[in-house]
N, C-alpha and C. Protein backbone atom coordinates (compact mmCIF):
# COMPACT_ATOMS: atom_id res chain seq x y z
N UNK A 1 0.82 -1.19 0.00
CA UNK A 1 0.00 0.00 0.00
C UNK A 1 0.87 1.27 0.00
N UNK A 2 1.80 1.40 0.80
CA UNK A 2 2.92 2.43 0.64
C UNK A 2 3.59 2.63 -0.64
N UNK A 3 4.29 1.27 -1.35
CA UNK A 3 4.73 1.99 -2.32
C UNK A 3 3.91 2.12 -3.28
N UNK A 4 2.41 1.92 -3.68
CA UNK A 4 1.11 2.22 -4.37
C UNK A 4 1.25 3.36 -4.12
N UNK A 5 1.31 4.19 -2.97
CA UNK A 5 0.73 5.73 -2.88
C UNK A 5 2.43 6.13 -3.08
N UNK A 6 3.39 5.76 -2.79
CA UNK A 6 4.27 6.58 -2.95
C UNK A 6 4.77 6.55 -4.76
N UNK A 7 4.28 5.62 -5.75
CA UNK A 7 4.36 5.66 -7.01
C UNK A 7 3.20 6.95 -7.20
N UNK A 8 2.20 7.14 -6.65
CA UNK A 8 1.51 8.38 -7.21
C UNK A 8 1.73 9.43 -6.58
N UNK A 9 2.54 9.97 -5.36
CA UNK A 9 2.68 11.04 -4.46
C UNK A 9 4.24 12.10 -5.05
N UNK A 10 4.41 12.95 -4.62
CA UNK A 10 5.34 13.70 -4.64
C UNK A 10 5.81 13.52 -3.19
N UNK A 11 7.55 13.59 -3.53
CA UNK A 11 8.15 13.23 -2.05
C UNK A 11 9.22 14.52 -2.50
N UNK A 12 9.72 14.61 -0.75
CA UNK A 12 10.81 15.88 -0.53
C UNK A 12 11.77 14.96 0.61
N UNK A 13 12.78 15.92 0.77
CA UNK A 13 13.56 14.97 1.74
C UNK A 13 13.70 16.39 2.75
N UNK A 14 14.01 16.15 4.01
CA UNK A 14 14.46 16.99 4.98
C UNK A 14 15.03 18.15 4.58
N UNK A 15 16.22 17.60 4.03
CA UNK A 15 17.20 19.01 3.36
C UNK A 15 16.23 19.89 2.53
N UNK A 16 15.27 19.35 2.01
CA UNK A 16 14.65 20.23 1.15
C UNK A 16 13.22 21.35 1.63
N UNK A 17 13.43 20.72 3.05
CA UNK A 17 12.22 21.20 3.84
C UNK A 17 12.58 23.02 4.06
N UNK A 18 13.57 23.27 4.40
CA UNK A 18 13.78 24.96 4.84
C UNK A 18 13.18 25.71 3.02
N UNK A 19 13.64 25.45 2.31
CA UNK A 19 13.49 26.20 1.06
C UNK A 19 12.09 25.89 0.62
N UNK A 20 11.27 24.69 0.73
CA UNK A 20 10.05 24.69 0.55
C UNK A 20 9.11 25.42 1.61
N UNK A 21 9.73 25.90 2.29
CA UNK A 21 8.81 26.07 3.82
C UNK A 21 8.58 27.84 3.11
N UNK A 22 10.04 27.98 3.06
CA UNK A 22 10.20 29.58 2.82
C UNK A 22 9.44 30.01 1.26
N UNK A 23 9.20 29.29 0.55
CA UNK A 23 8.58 29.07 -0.84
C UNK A 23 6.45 29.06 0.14
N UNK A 24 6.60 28.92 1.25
CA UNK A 24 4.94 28.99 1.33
C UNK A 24 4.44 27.66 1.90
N UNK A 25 5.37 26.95 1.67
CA UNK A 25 4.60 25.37 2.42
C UNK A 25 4.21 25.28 3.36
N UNK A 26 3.32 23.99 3.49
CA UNK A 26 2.61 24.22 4.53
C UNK A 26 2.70 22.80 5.45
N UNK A 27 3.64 22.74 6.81
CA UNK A 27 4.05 21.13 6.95
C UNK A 27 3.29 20.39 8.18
N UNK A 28 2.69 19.61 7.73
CA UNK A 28 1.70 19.01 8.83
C UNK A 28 2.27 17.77 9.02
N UNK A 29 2.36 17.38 10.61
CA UNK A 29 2.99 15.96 11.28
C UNK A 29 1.86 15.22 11.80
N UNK A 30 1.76 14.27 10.84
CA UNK A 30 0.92 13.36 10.82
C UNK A 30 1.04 11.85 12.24
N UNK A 31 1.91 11.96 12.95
CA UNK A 31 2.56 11.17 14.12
C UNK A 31 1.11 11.16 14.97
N UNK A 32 0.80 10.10 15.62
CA UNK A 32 -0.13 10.45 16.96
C UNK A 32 0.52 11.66 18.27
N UNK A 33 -0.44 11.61 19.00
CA UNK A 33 -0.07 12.64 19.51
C UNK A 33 0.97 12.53 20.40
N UNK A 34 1.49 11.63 21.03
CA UNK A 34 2.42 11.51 21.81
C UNK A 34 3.79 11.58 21.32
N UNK A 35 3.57 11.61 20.02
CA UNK A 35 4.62 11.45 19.17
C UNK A 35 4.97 13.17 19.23
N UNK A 36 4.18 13.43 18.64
CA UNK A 36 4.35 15.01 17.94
C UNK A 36 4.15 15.58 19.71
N UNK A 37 3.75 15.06 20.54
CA UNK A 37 4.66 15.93 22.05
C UNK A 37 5.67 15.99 22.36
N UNK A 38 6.36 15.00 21.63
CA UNK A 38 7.33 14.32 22.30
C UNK A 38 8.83 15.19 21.79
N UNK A 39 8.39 15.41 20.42
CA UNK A 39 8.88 17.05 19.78
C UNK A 39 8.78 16.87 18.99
N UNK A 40 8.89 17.69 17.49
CA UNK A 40 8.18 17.77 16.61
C UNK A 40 8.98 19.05 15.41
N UNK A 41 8.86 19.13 14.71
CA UNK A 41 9.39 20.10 13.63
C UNK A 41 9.16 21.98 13.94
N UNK A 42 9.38 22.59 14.23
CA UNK A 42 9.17 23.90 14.74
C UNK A 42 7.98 24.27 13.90
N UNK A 43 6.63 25.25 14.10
CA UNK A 43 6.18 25.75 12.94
C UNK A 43 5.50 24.51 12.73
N UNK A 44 5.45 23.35 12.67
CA UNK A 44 4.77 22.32 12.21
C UNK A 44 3.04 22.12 12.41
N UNK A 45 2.18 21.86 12.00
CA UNK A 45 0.75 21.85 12.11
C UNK A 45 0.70 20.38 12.46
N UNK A 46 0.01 19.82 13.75
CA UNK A 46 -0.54 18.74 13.91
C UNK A 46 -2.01 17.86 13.70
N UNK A 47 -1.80 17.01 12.54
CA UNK A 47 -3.28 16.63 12.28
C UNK A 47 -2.82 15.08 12.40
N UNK A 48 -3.50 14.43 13.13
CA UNK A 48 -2.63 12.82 13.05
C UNK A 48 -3.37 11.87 11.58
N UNK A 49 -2.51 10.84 11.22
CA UNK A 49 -3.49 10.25 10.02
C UNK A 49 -4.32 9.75 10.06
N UNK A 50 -4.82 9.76 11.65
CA UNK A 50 -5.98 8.73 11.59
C UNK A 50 -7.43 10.09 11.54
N UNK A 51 -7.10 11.42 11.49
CA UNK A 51 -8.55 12.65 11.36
C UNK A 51 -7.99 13.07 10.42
N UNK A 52 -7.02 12.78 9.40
CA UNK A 52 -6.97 14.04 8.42
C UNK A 52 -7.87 14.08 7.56
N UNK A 53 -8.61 13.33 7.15
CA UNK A 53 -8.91 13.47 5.73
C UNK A 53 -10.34 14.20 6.76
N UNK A 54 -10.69 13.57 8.11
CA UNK A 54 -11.79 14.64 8.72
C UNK A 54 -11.64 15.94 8.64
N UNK A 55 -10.37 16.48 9.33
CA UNK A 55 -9.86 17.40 9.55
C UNK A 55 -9.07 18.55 9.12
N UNK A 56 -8.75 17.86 8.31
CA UNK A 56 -8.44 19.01 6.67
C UNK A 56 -8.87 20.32 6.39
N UNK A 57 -10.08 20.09 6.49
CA UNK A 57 -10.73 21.07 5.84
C UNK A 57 -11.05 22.12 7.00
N UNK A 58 -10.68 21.67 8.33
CA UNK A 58 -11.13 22.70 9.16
C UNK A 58 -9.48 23.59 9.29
N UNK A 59 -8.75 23.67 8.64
CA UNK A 59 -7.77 24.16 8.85
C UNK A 59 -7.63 25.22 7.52
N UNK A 60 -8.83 25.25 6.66
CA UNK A 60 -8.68 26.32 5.81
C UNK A 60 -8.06 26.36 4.87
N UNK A 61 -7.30 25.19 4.33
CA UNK A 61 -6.14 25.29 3.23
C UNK A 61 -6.86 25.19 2.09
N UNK A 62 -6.17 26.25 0.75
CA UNK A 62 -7.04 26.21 -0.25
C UNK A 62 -6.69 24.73 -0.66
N UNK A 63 -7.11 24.27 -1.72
CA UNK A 63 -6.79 22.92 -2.80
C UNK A 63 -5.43 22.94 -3.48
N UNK A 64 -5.30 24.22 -4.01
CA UNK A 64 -3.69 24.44 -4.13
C UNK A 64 -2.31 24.98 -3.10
N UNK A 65 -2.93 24.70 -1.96
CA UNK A 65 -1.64 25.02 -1.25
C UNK A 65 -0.67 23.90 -1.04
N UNK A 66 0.51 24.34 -0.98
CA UNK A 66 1.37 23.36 -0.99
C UNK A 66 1.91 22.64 0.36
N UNK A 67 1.34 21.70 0.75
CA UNK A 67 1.26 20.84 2.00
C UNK A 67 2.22 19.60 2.23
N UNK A 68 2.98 19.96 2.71
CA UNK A 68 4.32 18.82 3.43
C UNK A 68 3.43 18.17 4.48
N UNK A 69 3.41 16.11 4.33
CA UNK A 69 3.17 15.31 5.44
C UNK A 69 4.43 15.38 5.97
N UNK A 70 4.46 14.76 7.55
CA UNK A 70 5.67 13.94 7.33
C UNK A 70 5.10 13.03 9.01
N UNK A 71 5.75 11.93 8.93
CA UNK A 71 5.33 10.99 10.32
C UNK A 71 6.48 10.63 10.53
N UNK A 72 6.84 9.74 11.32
CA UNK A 72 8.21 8.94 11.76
C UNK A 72 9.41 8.20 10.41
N UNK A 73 9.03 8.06 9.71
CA UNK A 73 10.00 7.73 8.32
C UNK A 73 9.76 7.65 6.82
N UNK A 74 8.29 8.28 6.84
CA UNK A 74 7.73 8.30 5.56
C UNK A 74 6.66 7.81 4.97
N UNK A 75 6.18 6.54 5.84
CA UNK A 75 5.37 5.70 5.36
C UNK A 75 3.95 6.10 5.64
N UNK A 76 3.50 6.75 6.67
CA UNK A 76 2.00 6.92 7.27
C UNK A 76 2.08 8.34 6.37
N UNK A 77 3.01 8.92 6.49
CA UNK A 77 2.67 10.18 5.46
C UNK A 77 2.61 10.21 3.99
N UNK A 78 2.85 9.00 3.62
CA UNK A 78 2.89 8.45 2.08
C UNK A 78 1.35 8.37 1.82
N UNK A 79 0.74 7.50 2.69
CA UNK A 79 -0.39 6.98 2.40
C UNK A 79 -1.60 8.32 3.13
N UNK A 80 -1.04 8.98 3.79
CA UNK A 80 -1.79 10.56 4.00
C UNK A 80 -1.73 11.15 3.07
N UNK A 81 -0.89 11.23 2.02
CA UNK A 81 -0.54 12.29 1.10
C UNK A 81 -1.28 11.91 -0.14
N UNK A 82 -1.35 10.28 -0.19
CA UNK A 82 -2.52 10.09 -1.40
C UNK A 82 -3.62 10.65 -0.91
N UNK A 83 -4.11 10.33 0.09
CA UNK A 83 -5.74 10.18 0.80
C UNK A 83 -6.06 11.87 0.61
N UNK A 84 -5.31 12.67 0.41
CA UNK A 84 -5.76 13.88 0.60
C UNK A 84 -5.50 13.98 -1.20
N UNK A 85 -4.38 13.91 -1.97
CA UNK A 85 -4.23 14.01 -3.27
C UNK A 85 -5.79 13.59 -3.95
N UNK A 86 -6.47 12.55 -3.34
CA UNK A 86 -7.78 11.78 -3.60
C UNK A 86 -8.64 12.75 -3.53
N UNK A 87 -8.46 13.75 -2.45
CA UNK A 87 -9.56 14.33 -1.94
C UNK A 87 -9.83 15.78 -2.91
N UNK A 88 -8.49 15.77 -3.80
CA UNK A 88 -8.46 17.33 -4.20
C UNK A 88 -7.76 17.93 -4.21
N UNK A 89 -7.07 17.76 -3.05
CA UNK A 89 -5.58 18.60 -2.84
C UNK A 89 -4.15 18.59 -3.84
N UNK A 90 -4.00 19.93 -4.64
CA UNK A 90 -3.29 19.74 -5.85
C UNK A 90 -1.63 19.19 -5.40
N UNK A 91 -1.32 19.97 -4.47
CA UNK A 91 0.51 20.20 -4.14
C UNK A 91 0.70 19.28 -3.05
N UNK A 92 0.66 18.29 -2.74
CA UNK A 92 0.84 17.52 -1.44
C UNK A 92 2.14 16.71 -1.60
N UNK A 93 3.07 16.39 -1.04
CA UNK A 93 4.10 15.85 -0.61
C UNK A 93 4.04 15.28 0.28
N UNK A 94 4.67 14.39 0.58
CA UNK A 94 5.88 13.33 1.61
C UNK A 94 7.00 13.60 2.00
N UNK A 95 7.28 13.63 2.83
CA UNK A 95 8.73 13.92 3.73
C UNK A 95 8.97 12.56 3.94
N UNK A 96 10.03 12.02 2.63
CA UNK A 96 10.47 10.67 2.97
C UNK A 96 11.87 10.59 3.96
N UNK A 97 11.37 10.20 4.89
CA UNK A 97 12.77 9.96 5.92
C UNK A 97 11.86 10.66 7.15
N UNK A 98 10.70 11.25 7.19
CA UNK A 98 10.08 11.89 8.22
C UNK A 98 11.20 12.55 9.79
N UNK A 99 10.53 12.46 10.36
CA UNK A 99 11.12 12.64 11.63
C UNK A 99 12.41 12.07 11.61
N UNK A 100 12.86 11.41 11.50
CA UNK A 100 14.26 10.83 12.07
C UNK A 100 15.43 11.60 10.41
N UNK A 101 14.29 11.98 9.84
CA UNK A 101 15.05 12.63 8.28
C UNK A 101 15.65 14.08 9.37
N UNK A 102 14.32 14.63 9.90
CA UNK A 102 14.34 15.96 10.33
C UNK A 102 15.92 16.23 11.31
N UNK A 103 15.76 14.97 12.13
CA UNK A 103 16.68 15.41 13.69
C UNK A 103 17.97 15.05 12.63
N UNK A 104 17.83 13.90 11.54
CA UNK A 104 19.53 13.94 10.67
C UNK A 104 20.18 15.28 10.35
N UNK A 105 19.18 15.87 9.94
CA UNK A 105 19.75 16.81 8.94
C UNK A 105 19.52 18.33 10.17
N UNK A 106 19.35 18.32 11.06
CA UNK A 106 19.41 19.26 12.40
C UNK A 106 18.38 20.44 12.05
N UNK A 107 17.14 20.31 11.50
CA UNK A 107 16.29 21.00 11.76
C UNK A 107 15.42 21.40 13.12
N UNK A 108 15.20 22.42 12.82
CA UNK A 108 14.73 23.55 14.27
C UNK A 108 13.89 22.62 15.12
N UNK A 109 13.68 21.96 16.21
CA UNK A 109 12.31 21.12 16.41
C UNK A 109 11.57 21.94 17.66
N UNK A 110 10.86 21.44 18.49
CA UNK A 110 9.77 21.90 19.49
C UNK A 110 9.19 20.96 20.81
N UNK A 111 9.42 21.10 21.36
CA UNK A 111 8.77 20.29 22.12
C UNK A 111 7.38 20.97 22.57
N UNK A 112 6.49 21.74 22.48
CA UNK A 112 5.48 22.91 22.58
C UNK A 112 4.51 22.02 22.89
């Protein structure tokens, strides 16, 4: 099922996260919640994968905004990133390497 959605998804890697961010993106951590307490990407929006496709829409994003998943290594945000691509959403990505991509490559994180 992962690599099904990741043959139709757009993926980014960590390193590529500061310049897409600053380009307008928009990066939501798809982790349960203990996860994304536990710390999390600075700036990051929390929707877990099990309400997004509920919850989406209460967060206002047009259809074309450009929306970074990312979960613990790629995979739950692979299959988030179709489910919303399904739904409409033009610009959606994957953060393949998720979280453990993020703390590699020493991005800003949060514990908030």
């Amino acid at each position: 099922m992962v690599e099904a959605a990741r043959s139709e998804i757009g993926e980014c890697s960590a390193e590529e996260l500061p310049e897409l961010i600053e380009a307008g993106a928009v990066v939501i951590d798809v982790r349960e919640n203990h996860e994304f307490e536990a710390g999390h990407l600075t700036d990051a929006i929390h929707i877990g994968k099990g309400v997004i496709e509920r919850d989406i829409e209460k967060s206002g994003f047009e259809d074309s905004q450009k929306i970074i998943l990312y979960c613990g290594g790629g995979f739950r945000s692979a299959i988030a990133a179709k489910s919303l691509q399904d739904m409409g959403y033009t610009d959606v990505m994957s953060l393949w390497g998720g979280w453990r991509g993020i703390l590699a490559a020493g991005l800003k994180t949060s514990t908030d």
